[in-house]
Structure formats: C-alpha cells, structure tokens
PDB file of N, CA and C in Angstrom:
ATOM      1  N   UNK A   1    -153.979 -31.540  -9.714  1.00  0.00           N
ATOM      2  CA  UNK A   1    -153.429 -31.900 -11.000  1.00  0.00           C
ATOM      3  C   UNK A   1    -154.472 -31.538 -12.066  1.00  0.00           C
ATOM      4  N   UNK A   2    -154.345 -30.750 -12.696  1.00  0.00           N
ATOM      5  CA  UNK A   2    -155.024 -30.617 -14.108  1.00  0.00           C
ATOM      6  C   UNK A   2    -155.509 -32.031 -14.833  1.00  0.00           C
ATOM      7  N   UNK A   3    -157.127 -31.788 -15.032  1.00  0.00           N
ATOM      8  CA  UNK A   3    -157.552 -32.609 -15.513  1.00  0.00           C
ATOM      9  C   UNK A   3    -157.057 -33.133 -17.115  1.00  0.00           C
ATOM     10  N   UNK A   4    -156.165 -32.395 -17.970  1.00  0.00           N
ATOM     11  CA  UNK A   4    -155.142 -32.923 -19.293  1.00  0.00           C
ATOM     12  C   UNK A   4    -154.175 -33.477 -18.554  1.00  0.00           C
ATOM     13  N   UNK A   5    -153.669 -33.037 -17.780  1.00  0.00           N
ATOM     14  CA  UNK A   5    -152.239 -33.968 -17.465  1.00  0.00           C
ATOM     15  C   UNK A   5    -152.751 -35.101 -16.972  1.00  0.00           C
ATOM     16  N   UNK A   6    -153.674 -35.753 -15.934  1.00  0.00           N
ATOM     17  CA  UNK A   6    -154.655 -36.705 -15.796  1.00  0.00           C
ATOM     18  C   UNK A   6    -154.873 -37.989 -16.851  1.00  0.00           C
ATOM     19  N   UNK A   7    -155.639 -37.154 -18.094  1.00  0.00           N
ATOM     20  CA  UNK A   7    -155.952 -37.764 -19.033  1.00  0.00           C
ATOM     21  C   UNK A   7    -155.004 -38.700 -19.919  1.00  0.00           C
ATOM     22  N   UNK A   8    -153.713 -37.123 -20.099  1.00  0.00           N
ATOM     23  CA  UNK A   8    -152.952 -37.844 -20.940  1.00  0.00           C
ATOM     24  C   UNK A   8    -152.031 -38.842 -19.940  1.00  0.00           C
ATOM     25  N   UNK A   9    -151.965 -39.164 -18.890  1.00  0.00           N
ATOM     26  CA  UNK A   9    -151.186 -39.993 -18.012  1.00  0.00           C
ATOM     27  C   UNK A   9    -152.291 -41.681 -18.236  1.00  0.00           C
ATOM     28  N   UNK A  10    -153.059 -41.103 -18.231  1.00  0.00           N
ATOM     29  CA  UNK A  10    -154.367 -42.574 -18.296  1.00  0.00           C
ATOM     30  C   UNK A  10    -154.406 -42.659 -19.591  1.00  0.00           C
ATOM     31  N   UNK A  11    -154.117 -42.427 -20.859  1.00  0.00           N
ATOM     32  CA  UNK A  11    -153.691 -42.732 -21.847  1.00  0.00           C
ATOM     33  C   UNK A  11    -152.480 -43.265 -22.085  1.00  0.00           C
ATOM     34  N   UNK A  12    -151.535 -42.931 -21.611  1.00  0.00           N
ATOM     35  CA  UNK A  12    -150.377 -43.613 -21.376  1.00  0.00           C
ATOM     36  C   UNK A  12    -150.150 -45.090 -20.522  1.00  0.00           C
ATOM     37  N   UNK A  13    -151.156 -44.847 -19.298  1.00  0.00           N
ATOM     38  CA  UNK A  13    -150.941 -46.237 -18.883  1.00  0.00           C
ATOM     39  C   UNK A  13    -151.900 -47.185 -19.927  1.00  0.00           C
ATOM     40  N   UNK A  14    -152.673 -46.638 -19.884  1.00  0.00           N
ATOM     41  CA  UNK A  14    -153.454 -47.975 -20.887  1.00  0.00           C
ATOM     42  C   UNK A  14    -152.924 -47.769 -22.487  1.00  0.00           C
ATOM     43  N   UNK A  15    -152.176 -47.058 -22.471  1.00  0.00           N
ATOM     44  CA  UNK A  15    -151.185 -47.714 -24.025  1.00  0.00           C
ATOM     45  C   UNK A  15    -149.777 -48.704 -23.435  1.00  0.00           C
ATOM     46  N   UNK A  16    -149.566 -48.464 -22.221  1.00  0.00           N
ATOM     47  CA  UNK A  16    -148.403 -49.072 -21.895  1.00  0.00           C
ATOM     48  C   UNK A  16    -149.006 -50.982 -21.288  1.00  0.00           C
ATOM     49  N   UNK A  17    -150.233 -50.729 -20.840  1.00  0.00           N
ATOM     50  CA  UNK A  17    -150.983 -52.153 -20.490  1.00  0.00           C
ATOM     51  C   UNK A  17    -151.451 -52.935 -21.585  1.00  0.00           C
ATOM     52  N   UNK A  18    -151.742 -52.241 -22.912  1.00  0.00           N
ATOM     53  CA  UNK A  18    -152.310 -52.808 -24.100  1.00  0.00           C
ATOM     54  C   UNK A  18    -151.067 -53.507 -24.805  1.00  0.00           C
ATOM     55  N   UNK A  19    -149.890 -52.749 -24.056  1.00  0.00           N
ATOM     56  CA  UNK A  19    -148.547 -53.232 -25.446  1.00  0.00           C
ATOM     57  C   UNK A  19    -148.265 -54.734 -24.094  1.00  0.00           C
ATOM     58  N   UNK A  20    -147.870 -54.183 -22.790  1.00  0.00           N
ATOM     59  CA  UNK A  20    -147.626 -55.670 -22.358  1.00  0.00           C
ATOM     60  C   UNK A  20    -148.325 -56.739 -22.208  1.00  0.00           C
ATOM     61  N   UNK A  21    -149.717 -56.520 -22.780  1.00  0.00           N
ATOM     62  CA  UNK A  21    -150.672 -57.840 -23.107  1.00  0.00           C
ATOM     63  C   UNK A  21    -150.631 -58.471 -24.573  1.00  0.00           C
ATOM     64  N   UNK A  22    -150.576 -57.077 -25.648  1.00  0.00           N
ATOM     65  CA  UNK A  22    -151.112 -57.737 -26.550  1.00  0.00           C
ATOM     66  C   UNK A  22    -149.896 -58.662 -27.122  1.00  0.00           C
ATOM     67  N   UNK A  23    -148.266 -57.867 -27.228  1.00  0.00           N
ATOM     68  CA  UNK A  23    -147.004 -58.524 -27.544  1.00  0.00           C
ATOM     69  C   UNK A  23    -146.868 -59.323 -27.460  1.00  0.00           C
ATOM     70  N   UNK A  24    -146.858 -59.905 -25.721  1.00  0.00           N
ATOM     71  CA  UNK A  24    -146.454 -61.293 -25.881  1.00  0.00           C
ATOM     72  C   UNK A  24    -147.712 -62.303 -26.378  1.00  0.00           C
ATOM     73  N   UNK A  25    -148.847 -61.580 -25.979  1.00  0.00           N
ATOM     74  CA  UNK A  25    -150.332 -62.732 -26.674  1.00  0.00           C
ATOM     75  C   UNK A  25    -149.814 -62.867 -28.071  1.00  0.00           C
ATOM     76  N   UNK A  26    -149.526 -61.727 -29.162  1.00  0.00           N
ATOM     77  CA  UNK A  26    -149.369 -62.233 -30.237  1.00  0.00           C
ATOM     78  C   UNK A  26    -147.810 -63.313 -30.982  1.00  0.00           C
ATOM     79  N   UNK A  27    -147.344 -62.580 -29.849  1.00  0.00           N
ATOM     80  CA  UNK A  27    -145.922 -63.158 -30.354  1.00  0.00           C
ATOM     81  C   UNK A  27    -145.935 -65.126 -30.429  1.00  0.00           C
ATOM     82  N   UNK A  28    -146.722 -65.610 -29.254  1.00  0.00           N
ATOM     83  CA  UNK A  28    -147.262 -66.947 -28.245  1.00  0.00           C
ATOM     84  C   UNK A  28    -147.936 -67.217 -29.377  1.00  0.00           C
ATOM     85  N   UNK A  29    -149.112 -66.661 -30.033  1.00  0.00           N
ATOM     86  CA  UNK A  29    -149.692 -67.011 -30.811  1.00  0.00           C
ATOM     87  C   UNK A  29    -148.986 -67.752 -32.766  1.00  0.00           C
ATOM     88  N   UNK A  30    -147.967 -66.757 -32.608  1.00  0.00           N
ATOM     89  CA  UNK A  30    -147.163 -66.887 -34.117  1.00  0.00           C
ATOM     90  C   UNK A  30    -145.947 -67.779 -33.717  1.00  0.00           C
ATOM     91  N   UNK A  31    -145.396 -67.633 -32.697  1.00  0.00           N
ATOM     92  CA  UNK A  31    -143.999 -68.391 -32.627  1.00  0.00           C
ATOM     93  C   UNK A  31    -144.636 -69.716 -32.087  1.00  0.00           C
ATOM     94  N   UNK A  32    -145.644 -70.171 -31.453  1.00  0.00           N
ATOM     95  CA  UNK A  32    -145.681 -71.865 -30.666  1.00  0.00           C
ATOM     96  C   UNK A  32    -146.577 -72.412 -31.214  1.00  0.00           C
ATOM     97  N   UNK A  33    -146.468 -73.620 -31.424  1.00  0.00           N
ATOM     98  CA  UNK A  33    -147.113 -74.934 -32.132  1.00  0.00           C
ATOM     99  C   UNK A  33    -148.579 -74.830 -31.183  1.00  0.00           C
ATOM    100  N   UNK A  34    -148.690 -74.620 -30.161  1.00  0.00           N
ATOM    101  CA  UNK A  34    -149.891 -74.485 -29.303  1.00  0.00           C
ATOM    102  C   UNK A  34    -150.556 -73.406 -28.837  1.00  0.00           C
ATOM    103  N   UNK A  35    -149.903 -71.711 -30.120  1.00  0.00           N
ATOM    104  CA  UNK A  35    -150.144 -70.851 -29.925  1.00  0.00           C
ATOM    105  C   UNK A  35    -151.677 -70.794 -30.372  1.00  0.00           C
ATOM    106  N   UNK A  36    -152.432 -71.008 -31.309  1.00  0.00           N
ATOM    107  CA  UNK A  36    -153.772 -71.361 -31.568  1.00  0.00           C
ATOM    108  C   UNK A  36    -154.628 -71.638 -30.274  1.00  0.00           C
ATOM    109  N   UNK A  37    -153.986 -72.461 -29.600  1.00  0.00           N
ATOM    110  CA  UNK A  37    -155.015 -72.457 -28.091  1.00  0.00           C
ATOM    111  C   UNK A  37    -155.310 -70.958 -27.273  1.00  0.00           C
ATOM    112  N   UNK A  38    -153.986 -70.184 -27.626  1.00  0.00           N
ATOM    113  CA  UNK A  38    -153.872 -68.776 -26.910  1.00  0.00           C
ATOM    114  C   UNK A  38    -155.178 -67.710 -27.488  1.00  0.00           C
ATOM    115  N   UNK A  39    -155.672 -68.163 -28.588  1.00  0.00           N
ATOM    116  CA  UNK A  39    -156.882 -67.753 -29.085  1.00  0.00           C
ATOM    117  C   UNK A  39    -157.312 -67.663 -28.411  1.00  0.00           C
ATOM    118  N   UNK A  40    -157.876 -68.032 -27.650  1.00  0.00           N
ATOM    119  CA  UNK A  40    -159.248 -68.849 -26.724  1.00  0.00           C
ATOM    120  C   UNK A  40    -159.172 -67.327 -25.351  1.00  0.00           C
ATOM    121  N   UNK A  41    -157.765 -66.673 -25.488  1.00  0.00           N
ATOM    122  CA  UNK A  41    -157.525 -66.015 -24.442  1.00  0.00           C
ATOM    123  C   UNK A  41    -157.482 -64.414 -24.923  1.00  0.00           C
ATOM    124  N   UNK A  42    -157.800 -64.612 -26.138  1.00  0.00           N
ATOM    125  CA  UNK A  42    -157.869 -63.080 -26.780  1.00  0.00           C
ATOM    126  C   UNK A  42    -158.843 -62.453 -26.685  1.00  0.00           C
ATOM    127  N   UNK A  43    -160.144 -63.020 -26.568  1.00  0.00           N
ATOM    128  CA  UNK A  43    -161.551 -61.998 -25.718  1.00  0.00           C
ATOM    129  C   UNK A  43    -161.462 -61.091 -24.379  1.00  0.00           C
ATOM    130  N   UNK A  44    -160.982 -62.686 -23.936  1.00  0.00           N
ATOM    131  CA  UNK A  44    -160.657 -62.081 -22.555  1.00  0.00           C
ATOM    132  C   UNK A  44    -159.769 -61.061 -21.811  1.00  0.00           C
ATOM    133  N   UNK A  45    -158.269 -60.690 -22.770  1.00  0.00           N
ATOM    134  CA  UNK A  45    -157.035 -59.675 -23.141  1.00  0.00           C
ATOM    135  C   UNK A  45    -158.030 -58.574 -23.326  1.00  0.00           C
ATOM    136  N   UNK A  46    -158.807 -58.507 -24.684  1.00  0.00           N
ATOM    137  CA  UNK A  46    -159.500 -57.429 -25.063  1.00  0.00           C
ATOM    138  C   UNK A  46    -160.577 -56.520 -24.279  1.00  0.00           C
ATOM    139  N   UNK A  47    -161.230 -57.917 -23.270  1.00  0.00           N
ATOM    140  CA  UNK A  47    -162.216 -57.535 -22.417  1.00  0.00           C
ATOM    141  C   UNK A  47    -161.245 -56.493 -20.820  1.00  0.00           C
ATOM    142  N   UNK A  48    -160.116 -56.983 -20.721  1.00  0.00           N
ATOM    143  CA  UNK A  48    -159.807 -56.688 -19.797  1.00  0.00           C
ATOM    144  C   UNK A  48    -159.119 -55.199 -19.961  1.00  0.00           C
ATOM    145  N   UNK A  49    -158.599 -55.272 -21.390  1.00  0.00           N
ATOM    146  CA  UNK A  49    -158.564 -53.507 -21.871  1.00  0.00           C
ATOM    147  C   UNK A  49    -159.375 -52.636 -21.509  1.00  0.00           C
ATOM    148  N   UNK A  50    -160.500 -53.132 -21.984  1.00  0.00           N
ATOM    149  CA  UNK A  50    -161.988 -52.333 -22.311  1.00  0.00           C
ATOM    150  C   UNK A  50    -162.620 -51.955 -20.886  1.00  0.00           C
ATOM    151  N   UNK A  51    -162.528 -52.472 -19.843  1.00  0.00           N
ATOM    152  CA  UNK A  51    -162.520 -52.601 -18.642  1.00  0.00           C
ATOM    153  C   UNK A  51    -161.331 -51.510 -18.081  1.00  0.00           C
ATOM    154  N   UNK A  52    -159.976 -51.871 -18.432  1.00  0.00           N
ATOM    155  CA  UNK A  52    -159.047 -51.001 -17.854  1.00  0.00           C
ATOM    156  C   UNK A  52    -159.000 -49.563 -18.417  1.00  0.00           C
ATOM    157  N   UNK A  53    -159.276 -49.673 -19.573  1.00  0.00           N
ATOM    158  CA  UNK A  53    -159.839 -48.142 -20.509  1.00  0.00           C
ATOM    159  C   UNK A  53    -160.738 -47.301 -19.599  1.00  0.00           C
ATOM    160  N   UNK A  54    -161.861 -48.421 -19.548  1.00  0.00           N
ATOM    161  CA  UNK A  54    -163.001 -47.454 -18.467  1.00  0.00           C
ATOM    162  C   UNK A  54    -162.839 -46.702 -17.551  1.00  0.00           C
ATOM    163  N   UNK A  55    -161.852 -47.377 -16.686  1.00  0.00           N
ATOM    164  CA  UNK A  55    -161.633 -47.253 -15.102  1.00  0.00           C
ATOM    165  C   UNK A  55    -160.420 -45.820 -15.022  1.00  0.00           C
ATOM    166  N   UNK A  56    -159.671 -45.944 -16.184  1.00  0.00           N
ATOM    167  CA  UNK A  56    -159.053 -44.980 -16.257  1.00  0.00           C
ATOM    168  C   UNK A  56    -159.462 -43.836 -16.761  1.00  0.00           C
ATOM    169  N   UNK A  57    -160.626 -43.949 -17.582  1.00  0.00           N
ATOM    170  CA  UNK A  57    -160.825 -42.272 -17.941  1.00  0.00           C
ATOM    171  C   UNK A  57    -162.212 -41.990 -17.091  1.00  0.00           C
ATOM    172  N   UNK A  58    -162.518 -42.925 -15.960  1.00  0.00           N
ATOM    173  CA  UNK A  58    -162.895 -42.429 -14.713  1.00  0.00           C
ATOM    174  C   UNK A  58    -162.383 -41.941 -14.429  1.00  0.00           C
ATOM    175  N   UNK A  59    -161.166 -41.952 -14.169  1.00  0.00           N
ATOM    176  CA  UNK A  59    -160.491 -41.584 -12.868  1.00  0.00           C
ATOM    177  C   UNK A  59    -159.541 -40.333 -13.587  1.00  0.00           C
ATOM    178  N   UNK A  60    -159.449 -40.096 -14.963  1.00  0.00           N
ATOM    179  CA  UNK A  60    -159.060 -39.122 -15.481  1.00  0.00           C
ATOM    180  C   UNK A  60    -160.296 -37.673 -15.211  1.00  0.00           C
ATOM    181  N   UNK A  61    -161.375 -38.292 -15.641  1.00  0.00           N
ATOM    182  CA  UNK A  61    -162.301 -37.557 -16.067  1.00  0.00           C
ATOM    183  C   UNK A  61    -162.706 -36.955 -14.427  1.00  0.00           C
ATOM    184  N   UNK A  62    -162.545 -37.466 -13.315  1.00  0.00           N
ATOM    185  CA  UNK A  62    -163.032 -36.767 -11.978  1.00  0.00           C
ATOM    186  C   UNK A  62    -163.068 -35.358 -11.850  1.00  0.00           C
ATOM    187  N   UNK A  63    -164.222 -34.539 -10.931  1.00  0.00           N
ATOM    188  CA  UNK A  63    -163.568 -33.351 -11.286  1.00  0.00           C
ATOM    189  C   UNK A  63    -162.040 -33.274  -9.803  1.00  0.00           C
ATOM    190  N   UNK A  64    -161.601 -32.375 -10.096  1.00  0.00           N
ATOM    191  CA  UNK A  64    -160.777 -31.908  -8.676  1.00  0.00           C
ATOM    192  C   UNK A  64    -161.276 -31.931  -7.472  1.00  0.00           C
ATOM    193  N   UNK A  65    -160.752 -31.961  -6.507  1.00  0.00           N
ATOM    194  CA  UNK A  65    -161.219 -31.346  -5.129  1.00  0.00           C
ATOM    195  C   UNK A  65    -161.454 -29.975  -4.883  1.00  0.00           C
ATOM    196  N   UNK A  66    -162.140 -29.245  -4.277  1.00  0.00           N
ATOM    197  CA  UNK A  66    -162.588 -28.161  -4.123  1.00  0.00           C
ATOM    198  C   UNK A  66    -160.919 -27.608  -2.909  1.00  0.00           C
ATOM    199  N   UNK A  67    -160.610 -26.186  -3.543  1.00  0.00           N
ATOM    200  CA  UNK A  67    -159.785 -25.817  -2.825  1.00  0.00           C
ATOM    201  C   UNK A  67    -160.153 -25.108  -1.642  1.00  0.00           C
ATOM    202  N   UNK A  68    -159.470 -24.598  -0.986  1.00  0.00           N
ATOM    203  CA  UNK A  68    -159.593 -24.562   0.573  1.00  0.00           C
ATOM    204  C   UNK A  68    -160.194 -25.039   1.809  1.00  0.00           C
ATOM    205  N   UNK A  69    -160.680 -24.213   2.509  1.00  0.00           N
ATOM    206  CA  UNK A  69    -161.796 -25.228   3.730  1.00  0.00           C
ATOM    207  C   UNK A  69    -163.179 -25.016   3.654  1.00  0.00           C
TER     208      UNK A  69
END
C-alpha cells in the first residue's frame, strides 16, 4: 500500500475518533446539569487523541516491506 494512501487513511481514522469523543463530551457538557463534572474528563479525551495521533502516523509513516525474497 502506498505510503499516501496509508497516511490519508490514519487521518481519517483519527478525524473519525476525535468526532466520536469530542461530540458527545461536548454535547454532556452543554445539555446536563452535571455536565461541568465532564470537565474533569477533557484532558484525558485530549490526551488520548494525542496518543492515538501518534500511533497512527507510526504506523502511516512505516516504510513498506521489501519486495520479493
């Protein structure tokens, strides 16, 4: 697989992991009387991006396998 198609696929998942964390964190936060406590959980959302960001443009950035034997 080409190392762009790679990339842009690991850009995609971690835009698709950032929207199903951050949505409902913010939504929890604005719609519930006890959304203010959900604060407390927004480092940790962010940290776990920053973390999943990494791991993916590892694994984007690899080179290929060497072809043949």
């Amino acid at each position: 697989m080409p190392s762009h198609v790679r990339l842009a696929l690991a850009v995609v998942a971690w835009l698709l992991a950032a929207t199903a964390v951050t949505l409902p964190l913010a939504w929890g936060i604005h719609t519930r009387d006890w959304g203010v406590a959900l604060m407390l959980a927004v480092p940790v959302a962010v940290y776990g991006l920053l973390w999943l960001g990494r791991g993916l443009e590892a694994w984007a950035r690899t080179p290929p396998p060497p072809d043949g034997p």
